[in-house]
N, C-alpha and C. Protein backbone atom coordinates (compact mmCIF):
# COMPACT_ATOMS: atom_id res chain seq x y z
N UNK A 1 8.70 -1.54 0.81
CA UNK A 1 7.50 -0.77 0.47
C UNK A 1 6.27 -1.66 0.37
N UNK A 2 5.04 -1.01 0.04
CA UNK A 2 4.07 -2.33 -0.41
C UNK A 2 3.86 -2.73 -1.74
N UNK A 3 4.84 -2.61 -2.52
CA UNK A 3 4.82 -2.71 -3.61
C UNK A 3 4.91 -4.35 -3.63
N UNK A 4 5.60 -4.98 -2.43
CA UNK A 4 6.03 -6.48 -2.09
C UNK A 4 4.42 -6.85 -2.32
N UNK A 5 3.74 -6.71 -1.70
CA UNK A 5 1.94 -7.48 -1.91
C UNK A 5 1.56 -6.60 -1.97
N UNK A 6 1.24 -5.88 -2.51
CA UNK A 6 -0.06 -4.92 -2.92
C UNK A 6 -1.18 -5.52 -3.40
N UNK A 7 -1.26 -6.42 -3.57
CA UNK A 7 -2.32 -7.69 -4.05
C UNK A 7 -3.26 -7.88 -2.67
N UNK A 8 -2.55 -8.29 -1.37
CA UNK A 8 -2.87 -8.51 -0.17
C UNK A 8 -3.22 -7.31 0.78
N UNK A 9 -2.15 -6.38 0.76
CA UNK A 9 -2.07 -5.36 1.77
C UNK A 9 -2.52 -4.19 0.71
N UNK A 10 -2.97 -3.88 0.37
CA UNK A 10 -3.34 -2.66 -1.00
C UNK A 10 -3.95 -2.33 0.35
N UNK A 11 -5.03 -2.55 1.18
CA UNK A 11 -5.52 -1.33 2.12
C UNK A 11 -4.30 -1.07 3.20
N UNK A 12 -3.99 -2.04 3.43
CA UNK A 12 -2.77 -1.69 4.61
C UNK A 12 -2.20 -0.31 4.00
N UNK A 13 -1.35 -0.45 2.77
CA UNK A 13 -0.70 0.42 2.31
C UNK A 13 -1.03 1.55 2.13
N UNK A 14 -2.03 1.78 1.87
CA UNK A 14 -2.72 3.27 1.95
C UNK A 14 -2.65 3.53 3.02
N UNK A 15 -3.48 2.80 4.41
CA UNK A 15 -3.14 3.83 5.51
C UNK A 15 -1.77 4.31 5.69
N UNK A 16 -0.49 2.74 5.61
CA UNK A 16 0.50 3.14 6.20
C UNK A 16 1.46 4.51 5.60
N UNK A 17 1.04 4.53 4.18
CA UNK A 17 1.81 5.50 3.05
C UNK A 17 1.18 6.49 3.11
N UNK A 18 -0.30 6.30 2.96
CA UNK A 18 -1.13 7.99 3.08
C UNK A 18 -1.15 8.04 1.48
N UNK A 19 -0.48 7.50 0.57
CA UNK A 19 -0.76 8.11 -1.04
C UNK A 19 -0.42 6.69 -1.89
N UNK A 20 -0.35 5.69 -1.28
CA UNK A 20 0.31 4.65 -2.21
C UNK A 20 0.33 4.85 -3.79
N UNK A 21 -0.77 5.12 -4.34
CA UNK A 21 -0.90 5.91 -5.78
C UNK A 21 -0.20 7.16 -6.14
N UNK A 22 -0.11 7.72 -5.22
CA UNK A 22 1.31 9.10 -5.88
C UNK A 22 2.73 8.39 -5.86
């Protein structure tokens, strides 16, 4: 998940998840 760097990729993760916060 991006829970691994969310520090780094926090924008990646949103696009790739669409909700990283839900």
């Amino acid at each position: 998940r991006c829970y691994q760097d969310w520090e780094l990729r926090l924008r990646r993760c949103i696009a790739a998840e669409g909700n990283y916060f839900e």
